[in-house]
N, C-alpha and C. Protein backbone atom coordinates (compact mmCIF):
# COMPACT_ATOMS: atom_id res chain seq x y z
N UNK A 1 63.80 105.55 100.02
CA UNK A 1 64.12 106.86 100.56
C UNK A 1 65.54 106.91 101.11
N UNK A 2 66.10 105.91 102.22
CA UNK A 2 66.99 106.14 102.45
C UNK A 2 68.56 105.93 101.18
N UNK A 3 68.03 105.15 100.19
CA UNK A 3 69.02 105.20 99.11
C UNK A 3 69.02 106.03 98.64
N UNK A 4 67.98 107.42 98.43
CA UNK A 4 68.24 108.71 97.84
C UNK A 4 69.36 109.69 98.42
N UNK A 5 68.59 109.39 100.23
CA UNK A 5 70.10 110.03 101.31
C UNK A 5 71.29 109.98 100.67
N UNK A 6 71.69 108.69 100.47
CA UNK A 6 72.90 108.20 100.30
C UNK A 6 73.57 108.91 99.26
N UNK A 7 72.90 109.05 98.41
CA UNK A 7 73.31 109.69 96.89
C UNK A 7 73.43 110.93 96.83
N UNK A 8 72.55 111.71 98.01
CA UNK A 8 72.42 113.27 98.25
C UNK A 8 73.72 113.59 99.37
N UNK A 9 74.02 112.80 100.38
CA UNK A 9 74.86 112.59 101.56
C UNK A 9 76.13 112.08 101.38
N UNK A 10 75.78 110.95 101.65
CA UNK A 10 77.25 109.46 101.28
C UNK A 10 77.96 110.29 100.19
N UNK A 11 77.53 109.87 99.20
CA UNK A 11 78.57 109.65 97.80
C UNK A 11 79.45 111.43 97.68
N UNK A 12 78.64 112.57 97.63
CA UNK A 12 79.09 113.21 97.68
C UNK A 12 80.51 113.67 98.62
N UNK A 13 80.20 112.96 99.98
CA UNK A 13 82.00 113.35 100.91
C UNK A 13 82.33 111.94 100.44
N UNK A 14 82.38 110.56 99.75
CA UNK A 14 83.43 110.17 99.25
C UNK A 14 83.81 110.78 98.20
N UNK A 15 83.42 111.47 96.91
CA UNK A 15 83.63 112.10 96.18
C UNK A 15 84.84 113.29 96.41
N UNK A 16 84.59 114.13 97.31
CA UNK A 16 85.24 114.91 97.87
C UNK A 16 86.70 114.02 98.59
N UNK A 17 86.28 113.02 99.48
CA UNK A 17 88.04 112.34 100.05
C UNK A 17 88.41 111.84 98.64
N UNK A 18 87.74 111.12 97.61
CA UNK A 18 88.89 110.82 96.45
C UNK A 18 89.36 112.17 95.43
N UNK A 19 88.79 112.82 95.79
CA UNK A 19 89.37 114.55 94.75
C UNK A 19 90.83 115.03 95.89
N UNK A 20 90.32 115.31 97.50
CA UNK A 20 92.04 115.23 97.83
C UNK A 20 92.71 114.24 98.35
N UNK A 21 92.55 113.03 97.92
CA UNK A 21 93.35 112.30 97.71
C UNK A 21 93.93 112.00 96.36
N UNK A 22 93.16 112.20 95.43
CA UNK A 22 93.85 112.45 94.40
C UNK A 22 94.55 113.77 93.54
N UNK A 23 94.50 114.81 94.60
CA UNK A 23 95.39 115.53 94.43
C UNK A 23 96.82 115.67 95.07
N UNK A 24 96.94 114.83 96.67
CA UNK A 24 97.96 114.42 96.71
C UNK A 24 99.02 113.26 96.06
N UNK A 25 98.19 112.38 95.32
CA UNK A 25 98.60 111.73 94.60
C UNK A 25 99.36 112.54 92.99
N UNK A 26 98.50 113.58 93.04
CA UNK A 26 99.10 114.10 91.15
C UNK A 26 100.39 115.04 91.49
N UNK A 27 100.23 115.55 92.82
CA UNK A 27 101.44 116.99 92.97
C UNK A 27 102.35 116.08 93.80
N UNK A 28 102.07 115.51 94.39
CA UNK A 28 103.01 114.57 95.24
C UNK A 28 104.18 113.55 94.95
N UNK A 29 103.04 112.51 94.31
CA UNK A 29 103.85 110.87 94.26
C UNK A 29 103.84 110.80 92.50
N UNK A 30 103.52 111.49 91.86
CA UNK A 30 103.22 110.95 90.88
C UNK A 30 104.31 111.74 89.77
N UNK A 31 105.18 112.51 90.43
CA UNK A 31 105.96 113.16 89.43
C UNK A 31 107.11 112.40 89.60
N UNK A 32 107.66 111.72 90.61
CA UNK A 32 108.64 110.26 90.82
C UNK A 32 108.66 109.63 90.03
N UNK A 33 107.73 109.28 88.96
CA UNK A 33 107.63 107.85 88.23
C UNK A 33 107.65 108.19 86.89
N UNK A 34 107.68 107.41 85.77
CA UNK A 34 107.92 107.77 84.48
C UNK A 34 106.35 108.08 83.74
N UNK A 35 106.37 108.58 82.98
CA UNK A 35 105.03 108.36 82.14
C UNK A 35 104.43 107.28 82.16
N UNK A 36 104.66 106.24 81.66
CA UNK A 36 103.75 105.26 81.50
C UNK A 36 103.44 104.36 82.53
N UNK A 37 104.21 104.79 83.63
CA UNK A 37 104.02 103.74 85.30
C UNK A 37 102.48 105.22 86.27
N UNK A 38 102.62 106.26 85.75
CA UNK A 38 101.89 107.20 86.09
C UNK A 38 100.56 106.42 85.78
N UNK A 39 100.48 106.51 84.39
CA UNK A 39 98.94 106.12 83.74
C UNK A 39 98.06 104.79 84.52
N UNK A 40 99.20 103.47 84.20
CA UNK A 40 99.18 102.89 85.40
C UNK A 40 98.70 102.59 86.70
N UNK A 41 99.21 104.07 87.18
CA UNK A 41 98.85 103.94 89.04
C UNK A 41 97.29 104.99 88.53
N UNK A 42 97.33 105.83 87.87
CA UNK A 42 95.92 106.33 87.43
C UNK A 42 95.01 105.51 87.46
N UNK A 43 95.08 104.91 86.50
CA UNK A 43 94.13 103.66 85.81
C UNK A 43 93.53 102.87 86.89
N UNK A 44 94.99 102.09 87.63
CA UNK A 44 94.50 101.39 88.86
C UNK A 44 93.27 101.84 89.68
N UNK A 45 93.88 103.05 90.56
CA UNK A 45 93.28 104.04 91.24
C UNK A 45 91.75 104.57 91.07
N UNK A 46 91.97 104.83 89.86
CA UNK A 46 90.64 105.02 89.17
C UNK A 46 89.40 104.10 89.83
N UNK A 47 90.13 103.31 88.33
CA UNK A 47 89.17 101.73 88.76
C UNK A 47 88.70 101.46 90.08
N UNK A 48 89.36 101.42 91.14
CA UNK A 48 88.74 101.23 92.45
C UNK A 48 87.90 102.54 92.87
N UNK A 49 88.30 103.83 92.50
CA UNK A 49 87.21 104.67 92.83
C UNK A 49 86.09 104.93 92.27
N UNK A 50 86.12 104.63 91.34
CA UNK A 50 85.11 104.63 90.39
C UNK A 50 84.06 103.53 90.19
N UNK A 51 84.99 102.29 91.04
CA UNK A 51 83.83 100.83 91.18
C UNK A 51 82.78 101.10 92.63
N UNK A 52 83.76 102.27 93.42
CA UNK A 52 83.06 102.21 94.70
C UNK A 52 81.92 103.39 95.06
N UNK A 53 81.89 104.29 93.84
CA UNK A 53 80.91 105.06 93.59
C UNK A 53 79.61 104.36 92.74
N UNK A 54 80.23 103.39 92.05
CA UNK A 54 78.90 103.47 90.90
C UNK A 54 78.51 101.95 91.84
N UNK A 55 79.28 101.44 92.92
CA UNK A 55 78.44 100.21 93.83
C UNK A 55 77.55 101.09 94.78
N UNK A 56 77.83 102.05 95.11
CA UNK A 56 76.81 102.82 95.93
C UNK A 56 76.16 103.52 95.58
N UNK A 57 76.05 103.97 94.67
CA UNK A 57 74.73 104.56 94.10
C UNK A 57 73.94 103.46 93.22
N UNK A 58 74.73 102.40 92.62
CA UNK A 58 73.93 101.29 92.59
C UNK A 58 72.67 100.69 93.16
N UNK A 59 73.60 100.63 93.88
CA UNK A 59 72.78 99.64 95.41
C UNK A 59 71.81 100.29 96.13
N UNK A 60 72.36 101.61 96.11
CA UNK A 60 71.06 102.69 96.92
C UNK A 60 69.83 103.12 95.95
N UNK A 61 70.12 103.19 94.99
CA UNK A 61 68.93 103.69 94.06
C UNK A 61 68.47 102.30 92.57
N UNK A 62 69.42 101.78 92.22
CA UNK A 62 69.59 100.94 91.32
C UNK A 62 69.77 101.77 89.89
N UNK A 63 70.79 102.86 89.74
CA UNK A 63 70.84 103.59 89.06
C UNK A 63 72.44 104.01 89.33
N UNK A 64 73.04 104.19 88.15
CA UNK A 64 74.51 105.14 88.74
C UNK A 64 74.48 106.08 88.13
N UNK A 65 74.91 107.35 89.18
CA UNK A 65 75.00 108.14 89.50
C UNK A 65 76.69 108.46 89.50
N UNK A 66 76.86 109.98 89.51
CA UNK A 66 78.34 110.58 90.06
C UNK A 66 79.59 109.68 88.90
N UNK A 67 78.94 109.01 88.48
CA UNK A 67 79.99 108.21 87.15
C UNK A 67 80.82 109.15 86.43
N UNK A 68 80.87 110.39 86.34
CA UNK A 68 81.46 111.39 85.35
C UNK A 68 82.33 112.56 86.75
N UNK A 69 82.09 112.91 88.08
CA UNK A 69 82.46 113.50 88.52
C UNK A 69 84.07 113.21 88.59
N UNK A 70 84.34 112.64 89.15
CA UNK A 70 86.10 112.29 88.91
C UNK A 70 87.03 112.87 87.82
N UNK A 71 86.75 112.27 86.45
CA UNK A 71 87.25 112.93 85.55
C UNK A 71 87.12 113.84 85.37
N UNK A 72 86.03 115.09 85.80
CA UNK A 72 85.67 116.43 85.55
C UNK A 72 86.43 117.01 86.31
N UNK A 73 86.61 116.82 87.39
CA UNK A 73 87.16 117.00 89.06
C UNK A 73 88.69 117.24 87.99
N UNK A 74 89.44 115.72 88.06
CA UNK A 74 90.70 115.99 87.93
C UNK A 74 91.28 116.82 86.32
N UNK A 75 89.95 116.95 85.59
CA UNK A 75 90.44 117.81 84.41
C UNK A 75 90.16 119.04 85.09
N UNK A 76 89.41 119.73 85.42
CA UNK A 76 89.30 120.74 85.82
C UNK A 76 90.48 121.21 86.64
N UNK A 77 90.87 120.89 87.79
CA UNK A 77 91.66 120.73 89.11
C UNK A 77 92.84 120.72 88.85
N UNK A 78 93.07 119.56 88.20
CA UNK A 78 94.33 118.33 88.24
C UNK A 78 95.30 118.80 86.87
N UNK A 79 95.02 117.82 86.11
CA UNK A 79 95.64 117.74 84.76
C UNK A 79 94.82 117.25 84.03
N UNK A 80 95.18 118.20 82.64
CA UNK A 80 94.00 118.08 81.87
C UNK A 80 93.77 116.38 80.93
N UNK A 81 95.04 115.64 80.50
CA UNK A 81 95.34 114.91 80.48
C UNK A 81 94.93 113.28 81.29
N UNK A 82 95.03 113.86 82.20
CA UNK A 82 94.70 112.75 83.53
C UNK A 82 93.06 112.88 83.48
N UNK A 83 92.61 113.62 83.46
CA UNK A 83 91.01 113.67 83.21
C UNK A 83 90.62 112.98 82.15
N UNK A 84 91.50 113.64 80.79
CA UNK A 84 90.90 112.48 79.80
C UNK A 84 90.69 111.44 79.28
N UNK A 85 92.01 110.86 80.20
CA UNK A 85 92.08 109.52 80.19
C UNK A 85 90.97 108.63 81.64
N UNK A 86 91.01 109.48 82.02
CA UNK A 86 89.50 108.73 83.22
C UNK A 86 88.00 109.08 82.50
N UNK A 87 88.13 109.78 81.27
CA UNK A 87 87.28 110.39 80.77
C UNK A 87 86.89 109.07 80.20
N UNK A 88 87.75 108.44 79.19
CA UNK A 88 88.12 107.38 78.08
C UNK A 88 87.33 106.03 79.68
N UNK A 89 88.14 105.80 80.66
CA UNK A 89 87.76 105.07 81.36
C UNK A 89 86.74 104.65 82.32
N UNK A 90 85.89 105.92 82.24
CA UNK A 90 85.05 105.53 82.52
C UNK A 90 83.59 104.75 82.40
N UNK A 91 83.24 104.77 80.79
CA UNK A 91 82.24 103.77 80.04
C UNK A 91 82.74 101.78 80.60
N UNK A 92 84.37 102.02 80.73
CA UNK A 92 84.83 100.79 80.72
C UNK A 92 84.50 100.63 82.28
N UNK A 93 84.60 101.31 83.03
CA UNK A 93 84.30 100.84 84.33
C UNK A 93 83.13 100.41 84.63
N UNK A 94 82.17 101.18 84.04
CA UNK A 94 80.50 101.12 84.11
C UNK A 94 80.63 100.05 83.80
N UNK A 95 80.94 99.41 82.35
CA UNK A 95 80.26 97.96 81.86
C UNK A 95 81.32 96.99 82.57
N UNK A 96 82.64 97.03 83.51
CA UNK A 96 82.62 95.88 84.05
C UNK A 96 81.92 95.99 84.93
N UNK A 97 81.30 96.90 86.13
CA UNK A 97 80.47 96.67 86.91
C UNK A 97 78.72 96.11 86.42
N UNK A 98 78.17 96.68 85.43
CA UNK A 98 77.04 95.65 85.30
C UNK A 98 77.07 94.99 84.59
N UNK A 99 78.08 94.30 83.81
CA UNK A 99 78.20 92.78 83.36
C UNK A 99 78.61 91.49 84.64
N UNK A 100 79.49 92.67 85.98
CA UNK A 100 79.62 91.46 86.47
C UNK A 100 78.31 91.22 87.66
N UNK A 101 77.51 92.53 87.93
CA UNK A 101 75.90 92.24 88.24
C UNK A 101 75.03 91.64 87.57
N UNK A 102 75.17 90.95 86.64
CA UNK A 102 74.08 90.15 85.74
C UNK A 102 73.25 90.61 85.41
């Protein structure tokens, strides 16, 4: 029960701090840098938000969850571009997280 909370509660306002934080990141810091150092700090970024959603809904339900919101978020929101490439990255995030859960 209380891992359902989490998934109904929790995940949703981290969801929300990484959407504006990653909108200060796209209008902000990210027009400084060249194309391919952008994708880069994306990619990075990603990856850690995206490992720390699908560990908590993991762990709370044994199921992930919210795996697709990000990229929807920043295509919608953001740039359409930047979405699709978190779009592309996100299957890859999933399988390093449960290959490296056994």
């Amino acid at each position: 029960m209380l891992g359902y909370l989490t998934v109904v509660g929790i995940i949703p306002l981290v969801v929300a701090t990484f959407v504006f934080g990653n909108y200060t990141l796209y209008e902000r810091t990210l027009p400084h840098y060249q194309w391919w150092q952008r994708y880069v700090i994306i990619a990075i970024i990603f990856f850690v938000q995206e490992y720390t959603i699908i560990t908590l809904s993991y762990n709370a339900t044994g199921a992930v969850y919210f795996h697709y919101v990000i990229p929807l978020l920043a295509y919608n929101l953001h740039m359409t571009y930047y979405g699709d490439f978190m779009a592309i990255l996100t299957p890859v995030v999933i399988n390093t997280y449960l290959i490296s859960q056994g």
